[in-house]
Protein backbone atom coordinates (compact mmCIF):
# COMPACT_ATOMS: atom_id res chain seq x y z
CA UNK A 1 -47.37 45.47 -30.75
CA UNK A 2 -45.00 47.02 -28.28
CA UNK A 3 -46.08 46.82 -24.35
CA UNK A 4 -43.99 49.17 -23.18
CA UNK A 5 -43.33 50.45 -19.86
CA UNK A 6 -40.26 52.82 -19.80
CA UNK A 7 -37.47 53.54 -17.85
CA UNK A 8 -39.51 55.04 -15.07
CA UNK A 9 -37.96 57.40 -13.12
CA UNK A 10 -37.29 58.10 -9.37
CA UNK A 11 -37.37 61.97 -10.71
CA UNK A 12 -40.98 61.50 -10.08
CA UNK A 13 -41.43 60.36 -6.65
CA UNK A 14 -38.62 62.07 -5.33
CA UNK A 15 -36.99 59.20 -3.67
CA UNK A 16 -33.71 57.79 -5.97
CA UNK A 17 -31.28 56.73 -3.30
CA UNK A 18 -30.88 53.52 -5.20
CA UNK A 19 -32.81 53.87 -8.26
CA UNK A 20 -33.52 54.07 -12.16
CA UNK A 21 -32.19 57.66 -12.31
CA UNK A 22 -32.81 60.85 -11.15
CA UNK A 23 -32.37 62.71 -7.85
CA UNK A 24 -34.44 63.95 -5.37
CA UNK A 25 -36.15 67.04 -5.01
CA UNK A 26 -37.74 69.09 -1.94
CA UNK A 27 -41.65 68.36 -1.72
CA UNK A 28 -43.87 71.65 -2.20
CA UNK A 29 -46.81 71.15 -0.84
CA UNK A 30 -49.92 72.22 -2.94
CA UNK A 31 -48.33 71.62 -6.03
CA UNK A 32 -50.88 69.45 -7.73
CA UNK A 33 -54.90 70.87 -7.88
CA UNK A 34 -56.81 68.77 -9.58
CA UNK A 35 -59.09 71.80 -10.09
CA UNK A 36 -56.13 73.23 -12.23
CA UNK A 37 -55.93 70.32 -14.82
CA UNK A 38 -55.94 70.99 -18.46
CA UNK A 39 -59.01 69.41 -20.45
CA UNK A 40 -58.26 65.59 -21.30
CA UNK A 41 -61.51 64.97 -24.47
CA UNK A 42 -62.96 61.86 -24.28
CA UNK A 43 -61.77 60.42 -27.25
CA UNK A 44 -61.12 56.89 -27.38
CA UNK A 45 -57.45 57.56 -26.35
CA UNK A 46 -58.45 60.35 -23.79
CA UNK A 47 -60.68 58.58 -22.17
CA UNK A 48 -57.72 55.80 -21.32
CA UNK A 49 -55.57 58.75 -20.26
CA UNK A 50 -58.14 60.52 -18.04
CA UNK A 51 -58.19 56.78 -16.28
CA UNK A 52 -54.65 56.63 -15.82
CA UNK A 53 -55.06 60.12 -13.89
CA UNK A 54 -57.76 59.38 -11.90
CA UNK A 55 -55.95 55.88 -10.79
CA UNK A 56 -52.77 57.62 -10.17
CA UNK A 57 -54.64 60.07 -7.85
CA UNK A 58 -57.07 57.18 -6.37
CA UNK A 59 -56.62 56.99 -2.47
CA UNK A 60 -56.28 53.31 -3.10
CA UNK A 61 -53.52 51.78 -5.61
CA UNK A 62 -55.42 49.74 -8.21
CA UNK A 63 -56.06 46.33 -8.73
CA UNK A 64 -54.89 43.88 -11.05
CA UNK A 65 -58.06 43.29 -12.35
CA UNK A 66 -59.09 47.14 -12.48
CA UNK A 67 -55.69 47.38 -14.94
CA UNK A 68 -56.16 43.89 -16.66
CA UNK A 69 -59.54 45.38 -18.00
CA UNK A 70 -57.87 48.36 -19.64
CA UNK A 71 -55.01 46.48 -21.39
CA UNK A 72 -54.90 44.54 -24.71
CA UNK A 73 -54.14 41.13 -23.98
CA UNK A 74 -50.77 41.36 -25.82
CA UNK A 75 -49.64 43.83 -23.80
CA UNK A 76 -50.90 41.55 -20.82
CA UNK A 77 -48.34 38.73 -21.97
CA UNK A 78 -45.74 41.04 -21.97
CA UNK A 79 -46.15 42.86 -19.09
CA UNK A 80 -48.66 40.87 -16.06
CA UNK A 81 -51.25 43.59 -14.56
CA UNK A 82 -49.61 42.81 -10.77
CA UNK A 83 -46.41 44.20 -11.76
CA UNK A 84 -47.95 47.18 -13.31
CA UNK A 85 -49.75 47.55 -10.22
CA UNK A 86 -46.27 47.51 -8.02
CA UNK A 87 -44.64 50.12 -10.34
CA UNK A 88 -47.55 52.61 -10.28
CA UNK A 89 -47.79 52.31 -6.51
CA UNK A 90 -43.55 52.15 -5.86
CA UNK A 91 -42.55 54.82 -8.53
CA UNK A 92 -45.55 57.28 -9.52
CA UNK A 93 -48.29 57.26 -6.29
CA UNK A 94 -46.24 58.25 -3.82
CA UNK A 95 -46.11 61.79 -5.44
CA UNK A 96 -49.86 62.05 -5.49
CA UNK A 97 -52.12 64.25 -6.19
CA UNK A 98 -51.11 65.32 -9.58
CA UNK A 99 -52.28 67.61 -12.34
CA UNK A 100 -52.52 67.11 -16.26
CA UNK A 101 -50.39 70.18 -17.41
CA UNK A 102 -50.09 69.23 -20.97
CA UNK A 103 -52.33 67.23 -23.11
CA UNK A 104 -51.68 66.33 -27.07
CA UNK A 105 -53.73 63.98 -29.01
CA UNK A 106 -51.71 62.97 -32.03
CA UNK A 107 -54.99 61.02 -33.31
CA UNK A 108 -57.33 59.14 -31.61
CA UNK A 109 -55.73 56.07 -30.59
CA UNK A 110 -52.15 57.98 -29.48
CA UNK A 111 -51.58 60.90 -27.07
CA UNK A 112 -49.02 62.11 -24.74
CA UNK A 113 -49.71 63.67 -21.32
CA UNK A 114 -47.68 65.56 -18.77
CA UNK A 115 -48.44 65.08 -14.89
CA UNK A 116 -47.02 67.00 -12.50
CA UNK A 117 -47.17 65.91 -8.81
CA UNK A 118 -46.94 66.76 -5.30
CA UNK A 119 -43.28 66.30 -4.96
CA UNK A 120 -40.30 65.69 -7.90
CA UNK A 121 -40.01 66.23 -11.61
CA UNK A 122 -43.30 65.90 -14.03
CA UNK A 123 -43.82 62.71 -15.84
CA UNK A 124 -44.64 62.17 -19.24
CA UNK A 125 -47.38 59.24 -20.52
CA UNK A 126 -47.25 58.33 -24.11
CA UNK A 127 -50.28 55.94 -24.74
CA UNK A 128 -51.53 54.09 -27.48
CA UNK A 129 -54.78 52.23 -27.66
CA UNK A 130 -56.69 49.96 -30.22
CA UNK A 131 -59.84 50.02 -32.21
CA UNK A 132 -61.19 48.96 -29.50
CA UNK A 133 -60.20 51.53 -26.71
CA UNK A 134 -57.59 49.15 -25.20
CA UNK A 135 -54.61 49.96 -24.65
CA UNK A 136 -51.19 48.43 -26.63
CA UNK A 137 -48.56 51.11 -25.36
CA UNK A 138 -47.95 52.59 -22.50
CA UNK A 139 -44.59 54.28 -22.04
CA UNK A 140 -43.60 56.85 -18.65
CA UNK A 141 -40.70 58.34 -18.76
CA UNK A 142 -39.27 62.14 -17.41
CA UNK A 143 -41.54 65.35 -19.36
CA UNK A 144 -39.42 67.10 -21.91
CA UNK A 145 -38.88 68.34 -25.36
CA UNK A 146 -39.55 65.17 -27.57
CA UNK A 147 -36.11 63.85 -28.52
CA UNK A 148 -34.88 64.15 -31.93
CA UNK A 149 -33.46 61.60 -33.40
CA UNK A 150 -29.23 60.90 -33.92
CA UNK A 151 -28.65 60.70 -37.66
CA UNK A 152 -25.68 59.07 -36.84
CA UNK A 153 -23.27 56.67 -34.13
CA UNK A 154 -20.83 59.99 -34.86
CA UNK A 155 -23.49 62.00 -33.32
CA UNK A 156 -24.91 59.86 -31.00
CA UNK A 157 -21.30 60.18 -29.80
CA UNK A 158 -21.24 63.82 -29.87
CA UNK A 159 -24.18 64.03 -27.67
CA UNK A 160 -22.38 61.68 -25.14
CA UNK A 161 -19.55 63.87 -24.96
CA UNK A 162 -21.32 67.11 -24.80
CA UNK A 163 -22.06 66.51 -20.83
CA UNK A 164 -20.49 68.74 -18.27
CA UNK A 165 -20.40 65.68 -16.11
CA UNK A 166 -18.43 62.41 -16.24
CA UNK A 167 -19.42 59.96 -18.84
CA UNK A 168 -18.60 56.59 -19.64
CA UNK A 169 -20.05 54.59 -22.44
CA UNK A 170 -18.90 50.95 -24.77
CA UNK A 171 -21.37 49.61 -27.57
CA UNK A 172 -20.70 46.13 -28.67
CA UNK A 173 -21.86 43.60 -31.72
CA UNK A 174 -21.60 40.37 -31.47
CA UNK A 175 -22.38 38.12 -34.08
CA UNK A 176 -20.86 34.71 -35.42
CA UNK A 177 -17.82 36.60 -36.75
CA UNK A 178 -16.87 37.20 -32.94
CA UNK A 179 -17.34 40.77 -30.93
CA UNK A 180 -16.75 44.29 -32.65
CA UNK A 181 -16.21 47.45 -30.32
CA UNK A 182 -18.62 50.13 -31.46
CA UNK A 183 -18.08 52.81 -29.49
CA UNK A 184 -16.15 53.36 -26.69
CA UNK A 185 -15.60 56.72 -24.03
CA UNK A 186 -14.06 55.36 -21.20
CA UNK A 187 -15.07 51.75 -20.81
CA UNK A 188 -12.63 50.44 -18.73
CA UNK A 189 -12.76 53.18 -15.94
CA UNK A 190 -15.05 52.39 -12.76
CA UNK A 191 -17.73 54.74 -12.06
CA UNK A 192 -20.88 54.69 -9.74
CA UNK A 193 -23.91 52.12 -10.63
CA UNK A 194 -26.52 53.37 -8.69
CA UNK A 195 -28.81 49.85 -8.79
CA UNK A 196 -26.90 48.03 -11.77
CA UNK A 197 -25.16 46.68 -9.26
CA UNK A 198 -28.54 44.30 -8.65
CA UNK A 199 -27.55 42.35 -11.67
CA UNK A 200 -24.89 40.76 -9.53
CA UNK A 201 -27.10 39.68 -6.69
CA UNK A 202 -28.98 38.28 -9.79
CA UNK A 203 -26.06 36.55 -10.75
CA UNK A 204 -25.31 34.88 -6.89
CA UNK A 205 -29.37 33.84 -6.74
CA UNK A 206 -28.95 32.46 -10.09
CA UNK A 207 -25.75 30.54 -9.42
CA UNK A 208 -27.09 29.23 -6.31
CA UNK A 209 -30.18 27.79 -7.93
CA UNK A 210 -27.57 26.06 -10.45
CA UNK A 211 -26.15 24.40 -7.90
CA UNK A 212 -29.11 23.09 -5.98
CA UNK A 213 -28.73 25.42 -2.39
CA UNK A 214 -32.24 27.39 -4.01
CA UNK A 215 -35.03 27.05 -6.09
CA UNK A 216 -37.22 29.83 -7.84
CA UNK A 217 -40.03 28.92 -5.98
CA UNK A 218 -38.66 28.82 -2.76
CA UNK A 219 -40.81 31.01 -0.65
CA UNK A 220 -38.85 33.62 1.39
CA UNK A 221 -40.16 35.33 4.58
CA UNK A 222 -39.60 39.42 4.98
CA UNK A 223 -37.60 40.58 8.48
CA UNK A 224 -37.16 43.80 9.85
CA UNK A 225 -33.22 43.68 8.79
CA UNK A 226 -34.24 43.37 4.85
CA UNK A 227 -36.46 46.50 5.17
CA UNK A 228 -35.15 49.29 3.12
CA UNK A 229 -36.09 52.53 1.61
CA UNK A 230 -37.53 53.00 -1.88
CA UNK A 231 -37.90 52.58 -4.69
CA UNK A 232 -40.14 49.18 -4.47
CA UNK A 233 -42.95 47.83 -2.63
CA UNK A 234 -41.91 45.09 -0.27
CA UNK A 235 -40.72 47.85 2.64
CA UNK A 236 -44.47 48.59 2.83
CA UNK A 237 -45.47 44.58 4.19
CA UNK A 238 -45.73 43.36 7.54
CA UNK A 239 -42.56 41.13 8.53
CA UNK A 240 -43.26 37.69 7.88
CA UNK A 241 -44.41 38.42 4.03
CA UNK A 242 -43.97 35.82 2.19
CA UNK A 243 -42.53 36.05 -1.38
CA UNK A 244 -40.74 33.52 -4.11
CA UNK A 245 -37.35 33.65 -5.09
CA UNK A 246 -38.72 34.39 -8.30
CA UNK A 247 -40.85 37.16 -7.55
CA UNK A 248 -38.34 38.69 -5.03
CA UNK A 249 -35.92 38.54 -8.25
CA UNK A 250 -38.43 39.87 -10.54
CA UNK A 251 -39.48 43.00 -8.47
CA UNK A 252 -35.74 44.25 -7.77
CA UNK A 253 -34.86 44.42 -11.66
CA UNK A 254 -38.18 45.01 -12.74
CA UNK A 255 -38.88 48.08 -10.31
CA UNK A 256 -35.50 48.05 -8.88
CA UNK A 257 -37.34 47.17 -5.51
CA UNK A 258 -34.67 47.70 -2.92
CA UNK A 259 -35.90 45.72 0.25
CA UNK A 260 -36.26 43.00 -2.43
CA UNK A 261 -32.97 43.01 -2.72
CA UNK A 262 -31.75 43.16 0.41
CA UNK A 263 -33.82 40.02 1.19
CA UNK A 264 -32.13 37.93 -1.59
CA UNK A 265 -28.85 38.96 -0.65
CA UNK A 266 -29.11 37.79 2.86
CA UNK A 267 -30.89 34.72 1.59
CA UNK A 268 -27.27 33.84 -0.29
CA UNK A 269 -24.95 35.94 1.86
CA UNK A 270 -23.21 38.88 1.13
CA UNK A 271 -19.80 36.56 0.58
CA UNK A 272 -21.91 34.96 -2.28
CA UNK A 273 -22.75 37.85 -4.05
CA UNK A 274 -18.89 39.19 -3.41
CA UNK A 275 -18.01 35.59 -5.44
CA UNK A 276 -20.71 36.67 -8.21
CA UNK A 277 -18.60 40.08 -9.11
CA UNK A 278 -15.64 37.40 -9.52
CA UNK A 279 -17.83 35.04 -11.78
CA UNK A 280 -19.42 37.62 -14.05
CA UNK A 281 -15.09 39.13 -14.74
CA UNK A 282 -15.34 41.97 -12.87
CA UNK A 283 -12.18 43.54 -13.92
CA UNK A 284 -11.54 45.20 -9.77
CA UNK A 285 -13.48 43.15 -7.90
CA UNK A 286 -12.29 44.85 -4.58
CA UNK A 287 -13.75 48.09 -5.29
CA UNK A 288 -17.14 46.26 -4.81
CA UNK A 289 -15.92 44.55 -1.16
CA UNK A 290 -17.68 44.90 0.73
CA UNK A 291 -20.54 44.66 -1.25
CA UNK A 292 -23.56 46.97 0.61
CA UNK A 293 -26.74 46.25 1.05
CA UNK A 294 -29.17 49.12 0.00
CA UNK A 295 -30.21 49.33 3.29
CA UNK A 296 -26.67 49.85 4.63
CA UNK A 297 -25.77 52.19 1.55
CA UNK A 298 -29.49 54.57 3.42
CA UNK A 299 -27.70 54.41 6.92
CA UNK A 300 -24.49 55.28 5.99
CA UNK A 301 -25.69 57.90 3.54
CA UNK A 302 -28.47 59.45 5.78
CA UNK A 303 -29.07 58.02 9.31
CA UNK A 304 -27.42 60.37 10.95
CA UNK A 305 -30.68 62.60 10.00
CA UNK A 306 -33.16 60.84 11.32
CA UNK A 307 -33.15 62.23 15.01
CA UNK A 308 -33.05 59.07 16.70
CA UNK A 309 -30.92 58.01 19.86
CA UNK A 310 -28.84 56.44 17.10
CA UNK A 311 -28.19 59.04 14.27
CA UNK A 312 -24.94 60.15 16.32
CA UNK A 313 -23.35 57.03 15.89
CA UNK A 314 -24.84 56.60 12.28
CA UNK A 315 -23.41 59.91 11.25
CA UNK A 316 -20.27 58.69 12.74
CA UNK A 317 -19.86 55.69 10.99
CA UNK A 318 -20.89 57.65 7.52
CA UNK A 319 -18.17 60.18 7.88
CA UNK A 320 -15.49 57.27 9.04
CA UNK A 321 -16.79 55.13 5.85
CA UNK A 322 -14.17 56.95 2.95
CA UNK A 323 -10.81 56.62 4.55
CA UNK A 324 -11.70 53.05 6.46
CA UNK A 325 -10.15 49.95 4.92
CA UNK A 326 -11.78 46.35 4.17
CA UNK A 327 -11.95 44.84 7.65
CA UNK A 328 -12.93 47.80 9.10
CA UNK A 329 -15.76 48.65 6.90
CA UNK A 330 -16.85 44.93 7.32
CA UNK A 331 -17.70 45.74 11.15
CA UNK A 332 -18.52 49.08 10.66
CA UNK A 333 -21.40 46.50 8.75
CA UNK A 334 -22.26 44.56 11.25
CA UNK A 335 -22.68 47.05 13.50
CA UNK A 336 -25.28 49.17 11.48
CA UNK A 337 -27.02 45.85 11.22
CA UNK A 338 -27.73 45.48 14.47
CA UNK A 339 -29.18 49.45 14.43
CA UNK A 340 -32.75 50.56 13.50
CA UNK A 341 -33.75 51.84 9.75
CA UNK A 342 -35.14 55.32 11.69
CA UNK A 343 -34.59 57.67 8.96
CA UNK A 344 -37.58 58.35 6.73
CA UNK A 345 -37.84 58.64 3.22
CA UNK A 346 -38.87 62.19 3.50
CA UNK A 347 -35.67 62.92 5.31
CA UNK A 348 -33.75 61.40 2.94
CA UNK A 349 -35.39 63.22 -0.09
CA UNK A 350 -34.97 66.39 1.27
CA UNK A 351 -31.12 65.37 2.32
CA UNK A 352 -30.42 64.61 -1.59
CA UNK A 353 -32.03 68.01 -2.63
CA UNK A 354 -29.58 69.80 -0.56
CA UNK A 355 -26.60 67.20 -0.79
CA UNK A 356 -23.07 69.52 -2.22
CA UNK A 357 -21.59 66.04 -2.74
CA UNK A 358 -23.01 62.94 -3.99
CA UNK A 359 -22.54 59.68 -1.73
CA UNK A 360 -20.52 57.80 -4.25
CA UNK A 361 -17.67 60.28 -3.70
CA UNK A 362 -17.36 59.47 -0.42
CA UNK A 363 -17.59 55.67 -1.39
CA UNK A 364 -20.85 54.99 -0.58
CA UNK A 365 -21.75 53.40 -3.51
CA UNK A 366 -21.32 50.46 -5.84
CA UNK A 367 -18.57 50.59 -8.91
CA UNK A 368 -17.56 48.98 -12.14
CA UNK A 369 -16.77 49.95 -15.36
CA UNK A 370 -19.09 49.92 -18.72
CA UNK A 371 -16.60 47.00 -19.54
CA UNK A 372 -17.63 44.99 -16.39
CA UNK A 373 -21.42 45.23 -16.90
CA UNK A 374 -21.00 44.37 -20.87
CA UNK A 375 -19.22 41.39 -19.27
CA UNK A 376 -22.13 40.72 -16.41
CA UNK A 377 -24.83 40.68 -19.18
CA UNK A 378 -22.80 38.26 -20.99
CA UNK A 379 -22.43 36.02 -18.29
CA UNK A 380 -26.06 36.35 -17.79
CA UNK A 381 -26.71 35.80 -21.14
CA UNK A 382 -25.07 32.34 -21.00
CA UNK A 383 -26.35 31.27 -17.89
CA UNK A 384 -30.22 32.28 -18.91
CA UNK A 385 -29.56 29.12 -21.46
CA UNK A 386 -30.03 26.64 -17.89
CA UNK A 387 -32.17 29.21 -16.47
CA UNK A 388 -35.01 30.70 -18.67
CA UNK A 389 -35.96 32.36 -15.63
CA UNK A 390 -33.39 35.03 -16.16
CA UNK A 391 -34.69 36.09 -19.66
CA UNK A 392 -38.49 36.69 -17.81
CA UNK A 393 -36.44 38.85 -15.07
CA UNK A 394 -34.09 40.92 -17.28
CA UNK A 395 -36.73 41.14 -19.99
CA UNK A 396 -39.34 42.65 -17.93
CA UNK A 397 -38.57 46.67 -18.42
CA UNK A 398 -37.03 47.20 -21.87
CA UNK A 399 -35.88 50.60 -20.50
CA UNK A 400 -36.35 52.11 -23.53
CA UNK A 401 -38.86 54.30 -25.16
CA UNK A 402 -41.65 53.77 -27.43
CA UNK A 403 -39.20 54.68 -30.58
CA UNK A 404 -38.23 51.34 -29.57
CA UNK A 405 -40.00 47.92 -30.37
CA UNK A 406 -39.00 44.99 -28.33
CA UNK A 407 -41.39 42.73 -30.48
CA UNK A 408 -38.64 43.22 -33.76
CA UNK A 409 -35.87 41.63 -31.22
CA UNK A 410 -35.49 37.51 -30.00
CA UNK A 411 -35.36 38.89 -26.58
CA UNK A 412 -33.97 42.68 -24.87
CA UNK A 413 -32.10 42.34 -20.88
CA UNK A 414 -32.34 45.52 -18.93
CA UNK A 415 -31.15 47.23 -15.96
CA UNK A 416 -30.82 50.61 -14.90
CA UNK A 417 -29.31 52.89 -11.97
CA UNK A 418 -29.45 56.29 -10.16
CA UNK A 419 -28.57 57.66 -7.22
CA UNK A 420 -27.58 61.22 -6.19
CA UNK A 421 -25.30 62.21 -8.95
CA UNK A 422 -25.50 58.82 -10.82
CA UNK A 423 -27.52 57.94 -13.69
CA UNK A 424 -26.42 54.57 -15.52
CA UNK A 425 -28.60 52.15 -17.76
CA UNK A 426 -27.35 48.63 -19.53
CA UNK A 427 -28.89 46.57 -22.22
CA UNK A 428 -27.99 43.67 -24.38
CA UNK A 429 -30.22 43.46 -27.41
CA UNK A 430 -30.63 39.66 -29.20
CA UNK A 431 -32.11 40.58 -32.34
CA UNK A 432 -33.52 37.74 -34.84
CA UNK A 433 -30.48 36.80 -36.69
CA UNK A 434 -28.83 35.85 -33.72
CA UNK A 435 -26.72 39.40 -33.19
CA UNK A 436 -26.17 40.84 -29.80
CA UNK A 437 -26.11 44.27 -29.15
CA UNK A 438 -24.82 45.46 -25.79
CA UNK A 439 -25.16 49.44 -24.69
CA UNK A 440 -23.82 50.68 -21.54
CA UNK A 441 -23.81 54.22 -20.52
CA UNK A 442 -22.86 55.38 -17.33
CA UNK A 443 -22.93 59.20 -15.95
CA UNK A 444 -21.54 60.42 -12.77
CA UNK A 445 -21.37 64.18 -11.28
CA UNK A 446 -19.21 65.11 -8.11
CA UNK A 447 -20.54 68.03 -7.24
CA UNK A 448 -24.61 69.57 -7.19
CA UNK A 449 -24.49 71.28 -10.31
CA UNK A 450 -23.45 68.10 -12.17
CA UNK A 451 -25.96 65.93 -10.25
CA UNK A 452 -28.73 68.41 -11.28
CA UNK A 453 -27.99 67.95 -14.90
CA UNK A 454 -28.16 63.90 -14.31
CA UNK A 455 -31.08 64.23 -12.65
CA UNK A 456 -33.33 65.53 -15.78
CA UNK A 457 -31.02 63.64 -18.12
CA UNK A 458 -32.88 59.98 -18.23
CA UNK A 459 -34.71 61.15 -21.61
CA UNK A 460 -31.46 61.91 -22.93
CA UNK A 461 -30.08 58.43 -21.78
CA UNK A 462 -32.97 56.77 -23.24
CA UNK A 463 -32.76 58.54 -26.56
CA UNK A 464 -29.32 57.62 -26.55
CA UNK A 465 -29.82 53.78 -26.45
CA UNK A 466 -32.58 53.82 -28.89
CA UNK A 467 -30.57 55.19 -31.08
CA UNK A 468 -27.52 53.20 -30.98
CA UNK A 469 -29.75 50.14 -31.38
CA UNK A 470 -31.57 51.55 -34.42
CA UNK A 471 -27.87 52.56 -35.78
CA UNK A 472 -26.01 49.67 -35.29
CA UNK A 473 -25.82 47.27 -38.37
């Protein structure tokens, strides 16, 4: 049994400053009319799928228990109800109400169904349930045509190639006959990361807890300064939240939660997390110094919108960000710290709908090569043998669709990344015989006709992976 839950995307809810993929679109109001729905039957499947609409359109999100009761308890011990709860509420709700457009019942225990919201792209929901109505898959991932299939890596290469925009890709085996290089397009050239870059503040929490300055389940209490934009949950708490280490960890690979994030890394300082690109072989470490907090990559990016008594300066500091060096950019930092988050995630959304030029060209981003974040997963890899806590974390979101079953594998790591323009996802694949399989695959697009084709191109990214894994021998 496969409990899947996709590589959701920010496509949906319109907000993908520092996300799993996708960019933003204006909202249209009016959009979604329930009265305009297509008929869901209520057929064993159905009747699981007309829930999943009605919670996703509820006033209030769900609660664990209301989704524990729906979900076979293997799925449950894959996936706990809470943090199904967090990504329905961080990545789906917020584009609420929404409409069935398209409804296809491929028996009675599977079905796909399109939603189309308020604001962003349509979602699809691929859902399986048992005999007994509950339900074992659940996969949500961008609406499209179904993907077909690679026959071959040949092809599967093809396909990368055959984008307008900037691609970037490396497949590696390893096994006990050392490491084989796949495929490669690229691999050693830096590109954007959109939120792979988290697996480095993963790496600086982790190596901090190795050497006694943290624990997991050290609590941590939310400020004003760690509050950033979405994706995620934790922006939406009071100040004083209190979270674990662990949890805190879990939600910003898990639902790339980005205030999450920002809480851990000035829990170990952004030095640390600098000294974690080092650890993990980053092969240009100083193109990630210094290293930005999600927060500061919002401000620099799009507080000059906001309207504020600040957004001159903001905007000032935003257009003086490309051609600044090191030590300036480090006060440039502490300066925007000691500013006001003002601009709204409306304002933002809109901004990346009409943005000519992505913020990573201007440098407003996070970089490393396909080559680097084979190497981080690695490193991860080796230090989740002290720290189990690591496989939990990276092991969380598969990423992947439901061609692909996690259950045939020893264990699957995951992250993903988006941002305006950017749309990057990594994996490293143990499978039973002790084999690793590592797939990066990294797209960039300078200008807005390449970032709209990254923005629908997640299925395509998805398809890809699941293919190399069921390829590689």
């Amino acid at each position: 049994m496969a409990a899947l839950l996709g590589l959701v995307l920010a496509s949906v809810v319109a907000l993908a400053g520092c996300t799993s993929g996708g960019s933003a679109v204006k909202p249209e109001a009016g959009v979604a009319d329930a009265a305009h729905s297509v008929e869901i039957p209520r057929s064993p499947v159905g009747s699981q799928v007309r829930w999943v609409h009605e919670m996703i359109n509820a006033d209030a999100d769900p609660s664990a228990g209301d989704i524990a009761a729906r979900l076979h308890e293997e799925f449950l011990a894959e996936v706990p109800a809470e943090e199904i709860v967090q990504l329905f509420a961080a990545s789906i709700r917020p584009a609420r109400p929404f409409i069935a457009t398209s409804y296809e019942e491929r028996d009675e225990r599977t079905a796909r169904a399109v939603f189309a919201g308020a604001v962003g792209e349509p979602f699809a929901l691929d859902l399986a349930v048992d005999a007994d109505g509950m339900i074992t898959e659940m996969f949500l991932g961008q609406a499209g045509d179904e993907w077909q299939a690679s026959a071959s890596l040949a092809e599967v290469e093809q396909r990368i190639r055959a984008f307008d925009s900037d691609v970037r890709a490396l497949v590696l085996r390893e096994s006990g006959a050392g490491e084989t290089e796949v495929l490669s397009i690229g691999a050693d050239e830096i590109a954007p990361l959109g939120s792979m870059f988290k697996l480095y503040v993963l790496a600086a929490v982790a190596g901090e807890v190795a050497a006694g300055g943290l624990s997991w389940e050290d609590t941590l209490s939310l400020s004003e300064g760690d509050r950033s934009l979405p994706t995620g949950t934790l922006q939406d708490e009071p100040v004083g939240t209190a979270v674990t280490v662990l949890e805190a960890a879990t939600q910003m690979i898990a639902i790339s939660d980005n205030t999450a994030t920002d809480l851990l890394m000035r829990t170990v300082g952004r030095d640390r997390v600098e000294q974690a690109v080092k650890e993990l072989r980053h092969g240009a470490p100083g193109v990630m110094r210094p290293m930005l907090t999600t927060r500061e990559a919002f401000q620099l990016s799009y507080g000059g919108l906001s309207g504020a008594a600040d957004a001159a300066e903001l905007r000032g500091l935003g257009e003086a960000w490309p051609t600044a060096d090191e030590g300036e950019r480090r006060s440039m930092l502490n300066r925007i710290g000691e500013l006001p988050l003002t601009v709204t995630p409306t304002q933002a959304s809109v901004a990346m709908s009409e943005m000519a030029e992505p913020p990573w060209t201007r440098d407003i981003e996070w970089y490393a090569s396909p080559a680097d974040i084979a190497s981080a997963h690695r490193q991860l890899a080796a230090m989740s043998q002290e720290q189990p806590e690591l496989v939990a974390i990276l092991g969380t979101n598969s990423g992947l669709g439901p061609q692909f079953d996690s259950t045939e594998r020893a264990g699957v790591a995951f992250k993903g990344g988006g941002n305006v323009g950017v749309l990057a996802g990594s994996w490293r694949v143990l499978e039973t015989d002790g084999t690793a399989v590592t797939v990066v695959l990294m797209f960039a697009g300078e200008d807005a006709a390449q970032a709209a084709e990254i923005a629908q191109a997640t299925p395509v990214l998805v398809g890809l992976a699941s293919d190399i894994f069921r390829l590689v021998e």
